[in-house]
Protein backbone atom coordinates (compact mmCIF):
# COMPACT_ATOMS: atom_id res chain seq x y z
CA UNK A 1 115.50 119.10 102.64
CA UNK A 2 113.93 117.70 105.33
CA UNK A 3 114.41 114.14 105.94
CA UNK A 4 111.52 111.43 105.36
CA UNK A 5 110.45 109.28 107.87
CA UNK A 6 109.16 105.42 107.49
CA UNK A 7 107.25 103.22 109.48
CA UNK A 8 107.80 99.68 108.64
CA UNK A 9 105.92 96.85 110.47
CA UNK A 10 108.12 93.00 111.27
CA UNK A 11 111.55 95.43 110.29
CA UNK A 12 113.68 93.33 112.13
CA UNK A 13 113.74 90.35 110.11
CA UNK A 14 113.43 89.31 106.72
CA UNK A 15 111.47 91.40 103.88
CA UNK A 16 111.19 94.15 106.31
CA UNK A 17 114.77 94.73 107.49
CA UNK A 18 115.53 94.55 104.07
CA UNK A 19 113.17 97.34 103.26
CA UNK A 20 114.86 99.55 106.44
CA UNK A 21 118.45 98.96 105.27
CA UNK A 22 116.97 100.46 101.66
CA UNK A 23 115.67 103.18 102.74
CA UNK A 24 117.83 104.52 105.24
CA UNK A 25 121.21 103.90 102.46
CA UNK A 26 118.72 106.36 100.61
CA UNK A 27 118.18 108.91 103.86
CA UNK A 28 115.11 107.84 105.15
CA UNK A 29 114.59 107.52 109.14
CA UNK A 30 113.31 104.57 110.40
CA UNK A 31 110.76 103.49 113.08
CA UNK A 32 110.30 99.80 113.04
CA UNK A 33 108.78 97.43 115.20
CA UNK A 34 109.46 93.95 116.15
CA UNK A 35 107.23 91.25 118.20
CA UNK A 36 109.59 89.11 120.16
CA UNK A 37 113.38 89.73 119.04
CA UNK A 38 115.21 92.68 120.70
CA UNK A 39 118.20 91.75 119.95
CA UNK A 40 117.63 91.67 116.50
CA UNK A 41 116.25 94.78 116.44
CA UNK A 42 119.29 96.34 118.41
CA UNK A 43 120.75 94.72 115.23
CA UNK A 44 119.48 96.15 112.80
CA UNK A 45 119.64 99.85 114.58
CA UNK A 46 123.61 99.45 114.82
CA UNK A 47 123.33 98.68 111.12
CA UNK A 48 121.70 101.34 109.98
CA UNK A 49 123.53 103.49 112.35
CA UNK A 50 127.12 102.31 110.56
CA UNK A 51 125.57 103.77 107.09
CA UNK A 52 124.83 106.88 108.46
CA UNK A 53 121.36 106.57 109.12
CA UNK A 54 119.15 106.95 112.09
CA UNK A 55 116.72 104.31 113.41
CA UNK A 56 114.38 103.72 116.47
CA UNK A 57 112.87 99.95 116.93
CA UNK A 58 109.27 99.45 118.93
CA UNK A 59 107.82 96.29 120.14
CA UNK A 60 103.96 95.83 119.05
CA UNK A 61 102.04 92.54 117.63
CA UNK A 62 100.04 93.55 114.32
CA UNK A 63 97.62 90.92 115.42
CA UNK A 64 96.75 92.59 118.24
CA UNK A 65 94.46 95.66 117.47
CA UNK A 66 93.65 96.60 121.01
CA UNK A 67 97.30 97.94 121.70
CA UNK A 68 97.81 100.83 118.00
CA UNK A 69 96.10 103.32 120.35
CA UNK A 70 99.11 103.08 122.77
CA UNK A 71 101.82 102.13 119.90
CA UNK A 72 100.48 105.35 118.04
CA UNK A 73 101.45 107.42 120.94
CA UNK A 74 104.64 105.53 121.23
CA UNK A 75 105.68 106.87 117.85
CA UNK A 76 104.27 110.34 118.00
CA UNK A 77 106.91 110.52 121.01
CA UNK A 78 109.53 108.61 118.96
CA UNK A 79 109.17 111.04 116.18
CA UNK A 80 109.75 114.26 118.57
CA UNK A 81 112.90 112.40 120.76
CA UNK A 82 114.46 110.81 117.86
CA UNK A 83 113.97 113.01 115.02
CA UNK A 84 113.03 115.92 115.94
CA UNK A 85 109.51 116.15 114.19
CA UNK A 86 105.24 115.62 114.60
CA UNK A 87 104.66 113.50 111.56
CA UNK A 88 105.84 110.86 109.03
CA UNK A 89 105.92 109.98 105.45
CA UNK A 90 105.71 106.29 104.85
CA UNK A 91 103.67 103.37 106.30
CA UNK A 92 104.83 99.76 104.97
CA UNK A 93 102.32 97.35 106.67
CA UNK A 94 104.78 94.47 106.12
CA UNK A 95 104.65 92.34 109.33
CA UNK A 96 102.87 89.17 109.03
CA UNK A 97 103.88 85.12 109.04
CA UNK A 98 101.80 81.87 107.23
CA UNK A 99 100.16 79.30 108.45
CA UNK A 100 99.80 75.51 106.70
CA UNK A 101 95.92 75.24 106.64
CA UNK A 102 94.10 72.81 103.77
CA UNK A 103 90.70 73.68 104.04
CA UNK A 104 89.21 70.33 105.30
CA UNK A 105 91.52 70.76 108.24
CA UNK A 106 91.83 74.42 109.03
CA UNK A 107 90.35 75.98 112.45
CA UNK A 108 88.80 79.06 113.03
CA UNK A 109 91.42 79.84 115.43
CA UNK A 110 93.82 79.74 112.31
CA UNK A 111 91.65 82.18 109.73
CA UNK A 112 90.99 84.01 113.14
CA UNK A 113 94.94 85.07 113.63
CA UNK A 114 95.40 85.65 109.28
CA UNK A 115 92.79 87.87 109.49
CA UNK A 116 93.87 89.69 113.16
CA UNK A 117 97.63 89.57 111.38
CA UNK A 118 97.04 90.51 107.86
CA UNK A 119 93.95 92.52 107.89
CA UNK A 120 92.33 93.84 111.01
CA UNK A 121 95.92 95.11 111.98
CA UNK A 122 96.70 96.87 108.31
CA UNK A 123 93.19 98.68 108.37
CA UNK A 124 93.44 99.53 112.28
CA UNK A 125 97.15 100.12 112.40
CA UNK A 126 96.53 102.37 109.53
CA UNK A 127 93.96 104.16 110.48
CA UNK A 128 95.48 105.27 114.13
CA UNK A 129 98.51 106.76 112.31
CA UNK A 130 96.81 108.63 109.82
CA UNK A 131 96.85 111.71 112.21
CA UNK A 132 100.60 112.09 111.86
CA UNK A 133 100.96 111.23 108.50
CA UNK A 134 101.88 113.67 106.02
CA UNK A 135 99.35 114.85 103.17
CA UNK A 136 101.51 114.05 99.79
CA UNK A 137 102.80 110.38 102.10
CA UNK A 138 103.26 106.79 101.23
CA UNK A 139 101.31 103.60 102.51
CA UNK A 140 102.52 100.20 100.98
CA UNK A 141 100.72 97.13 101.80
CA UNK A 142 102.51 93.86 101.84
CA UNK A 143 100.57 90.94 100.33
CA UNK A 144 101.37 87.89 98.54
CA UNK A 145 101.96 86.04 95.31
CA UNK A 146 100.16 83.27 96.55
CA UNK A 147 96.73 85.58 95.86
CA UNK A 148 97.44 84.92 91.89
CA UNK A 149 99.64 81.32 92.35
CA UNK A 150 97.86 78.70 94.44
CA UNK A 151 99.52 75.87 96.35
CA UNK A 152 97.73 73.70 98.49
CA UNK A 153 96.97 74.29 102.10
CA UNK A 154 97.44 78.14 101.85
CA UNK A 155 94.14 79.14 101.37
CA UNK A 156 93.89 81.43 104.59
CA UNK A 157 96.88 82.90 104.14
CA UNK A 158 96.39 84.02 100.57
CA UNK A 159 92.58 84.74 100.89
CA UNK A 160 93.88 87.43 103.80
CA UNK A 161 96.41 88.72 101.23
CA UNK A 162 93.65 88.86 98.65
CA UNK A 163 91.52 90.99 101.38
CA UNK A 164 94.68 93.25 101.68
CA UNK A 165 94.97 94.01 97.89
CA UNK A 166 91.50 94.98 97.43
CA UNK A 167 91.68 97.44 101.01
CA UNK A 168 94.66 99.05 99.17
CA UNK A 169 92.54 100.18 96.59
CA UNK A 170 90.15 101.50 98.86
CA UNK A 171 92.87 103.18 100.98
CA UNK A 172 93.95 104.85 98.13
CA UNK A 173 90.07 106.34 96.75
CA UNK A 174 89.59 107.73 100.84
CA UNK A 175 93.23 109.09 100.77
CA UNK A 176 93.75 110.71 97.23
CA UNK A 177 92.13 114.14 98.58
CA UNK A 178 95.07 114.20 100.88
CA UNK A 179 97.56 113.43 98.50
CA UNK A 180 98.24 110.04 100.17
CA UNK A 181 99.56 106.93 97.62
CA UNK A 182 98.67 103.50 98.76
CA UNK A 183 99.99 100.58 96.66
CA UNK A 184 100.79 96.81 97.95
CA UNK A 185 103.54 94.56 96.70
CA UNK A 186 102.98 90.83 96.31
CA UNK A 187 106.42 89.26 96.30
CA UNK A 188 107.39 85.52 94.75
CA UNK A 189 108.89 83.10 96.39
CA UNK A 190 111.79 84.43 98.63
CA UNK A 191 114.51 82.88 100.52
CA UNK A 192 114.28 84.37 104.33
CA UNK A 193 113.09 82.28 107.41
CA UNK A 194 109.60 83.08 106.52
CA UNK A 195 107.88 79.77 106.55
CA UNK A 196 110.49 78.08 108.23
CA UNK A 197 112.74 79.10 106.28
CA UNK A 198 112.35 75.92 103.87
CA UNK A 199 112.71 78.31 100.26
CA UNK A 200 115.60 79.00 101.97
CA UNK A 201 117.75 75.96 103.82
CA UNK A 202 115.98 73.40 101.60
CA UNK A 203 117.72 72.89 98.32
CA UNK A 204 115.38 70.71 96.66
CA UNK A 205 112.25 73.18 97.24
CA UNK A 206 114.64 76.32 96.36
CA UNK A 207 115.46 74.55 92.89
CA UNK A 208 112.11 73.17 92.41
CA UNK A 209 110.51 76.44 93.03
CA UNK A 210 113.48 78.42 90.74
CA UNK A 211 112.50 76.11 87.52
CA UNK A 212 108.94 78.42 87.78
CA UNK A 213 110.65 81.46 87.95
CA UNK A 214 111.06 83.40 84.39
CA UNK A 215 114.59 84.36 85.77
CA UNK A 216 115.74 81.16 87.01
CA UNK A 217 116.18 81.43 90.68
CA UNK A 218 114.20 82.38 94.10
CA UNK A 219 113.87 86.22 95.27
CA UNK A 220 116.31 86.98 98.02
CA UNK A 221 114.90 89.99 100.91
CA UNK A 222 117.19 92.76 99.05
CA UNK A 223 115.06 92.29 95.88
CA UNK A 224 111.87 93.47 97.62
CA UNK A 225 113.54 95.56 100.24
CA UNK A 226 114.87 97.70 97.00
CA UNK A 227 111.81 97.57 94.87
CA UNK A 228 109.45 98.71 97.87
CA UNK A 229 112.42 101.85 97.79
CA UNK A 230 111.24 102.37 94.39
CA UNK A 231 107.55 102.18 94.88
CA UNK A 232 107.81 104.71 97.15
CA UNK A 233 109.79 107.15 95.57
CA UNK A 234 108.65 110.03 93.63
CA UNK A 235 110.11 108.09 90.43
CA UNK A 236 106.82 106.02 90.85
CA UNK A 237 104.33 108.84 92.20
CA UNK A 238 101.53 108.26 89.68
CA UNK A 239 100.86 104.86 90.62
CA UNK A 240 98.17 104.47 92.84
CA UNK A 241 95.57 101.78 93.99
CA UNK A 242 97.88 98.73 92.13
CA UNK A 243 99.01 95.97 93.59
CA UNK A 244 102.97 95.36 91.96
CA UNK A 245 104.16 91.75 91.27
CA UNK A 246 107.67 91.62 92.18
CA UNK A 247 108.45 88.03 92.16
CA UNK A 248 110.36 87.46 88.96
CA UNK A 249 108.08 86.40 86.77
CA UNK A 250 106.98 83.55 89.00
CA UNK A 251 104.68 81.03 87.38
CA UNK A 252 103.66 82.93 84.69
């Protein structure tokens, strides 16, 4: 059989290296890219090397649209020197970060770099990759349970993640003739160093946040990393266009 190939966007850190340690304990290659960290990415490469997998890490900012022309060549050459192939199978547009923004203070340069971050680069990223991705592939969006559960001062970051949910659905009308599936995944609240890292050090936000959880605690990285496994497996290969809550049952 031969071996599938993902492309996973912020994998060295948090939600995504969770995803890339998923997938490759289930065979998968992995390209991933990181924006500042090399070492973690050499990190998470040796990881996923000790389990038998194989892994290649590339630098690229998703907010910074001008540069998938050159990134998309990167992995066309990835994908011939480090595994031996043309194409790939899955896309998980994953990287991304918040911002604190209430709307009588935000700035334009703020909604500016949510929408560069979590839109312009899913669409654009997307789009330059299609060439080498297999008919019958896998796209998975990452968005956000803060599009259906509001907290104040999040509004650009969640009306970005809205934007996201309803270009999955469109992604998936253009690419059903080629067999491509594009869902998106709106996680809870998790505990990684996204944010800060405050659902995560700070134990009086991690317990006030677990009372609103139907299953009485916070999401930790390997909850989505595993369920975005199963999303994009064949188990799941009639769901198409949907956006799947995996936070829980947060504020329900």
């Amino acid at each position: 059989m031969t071996q599938k190939i993902a492309i996973i966007t912020g994998a060295s850190r948090g939600l995504g290296r969770s995803t890339a340690l998923n997938l490759a304990r289930r065979g998968v290659g992995i390209i991933g890219t990181y924006r500042n960290s090399a070492a973690e990415a050499d990190t998470l490469v040796a990881e996923i090397e000790a389990v038998g997998g194989a892994a290649a890490m590339l630098k690229l900012d998703v907010a910074d649209s001008v540069t998938f022309f050159a990134f998309a060549a990167s992995v066309a050459d990835t994908l011939k020197t480090s595994f031996g192939t043309e194409r790939f199978d899955y896309l998980i547009n994953n990287a991304g970060e918040g911002v604190y923004a209430p709307v009588a203070d935000a700035t334009e340069a703020q909604f500016d770099a949510m929408i560069d971050m979590h839109l312009r680069g899913p669409l654009f990223l997307t789009q330059k990759l299609l060439p080498i991705l297999n008919d019958g592939g896998r796209i998975l969006n990452v968005s956000s349970g803060f599009v259906r559960v509001t907290m104040a001062g999040y509004g650009l970051y969640a009306s970005a993640k809205a934007a996201v949910q309803t270009l999955t659905k469109f992604m998936a009308i253009e690419l059903g003739a080629r067999g491509i599936r594009v869902n998106a995944i709106a996680p809870g609240a998790i505990a990684t160093d996204f944010g800060g890292g405050v659902v995560r050090d700070d134990e009086g936000v991690n317990a006030f946040i677990a009372q609103s959880i139907a299953l009485g605690r916070v999401g930790q990285a390997d909850d989505i990393g595993s369920a975005v496994a199963a999303i994009l497996s064949d188990d799941l290969h009639w769901a198409n266009g949907t956006t799947f809550d995996v936070s829980g049952g947060q504020s329900l």
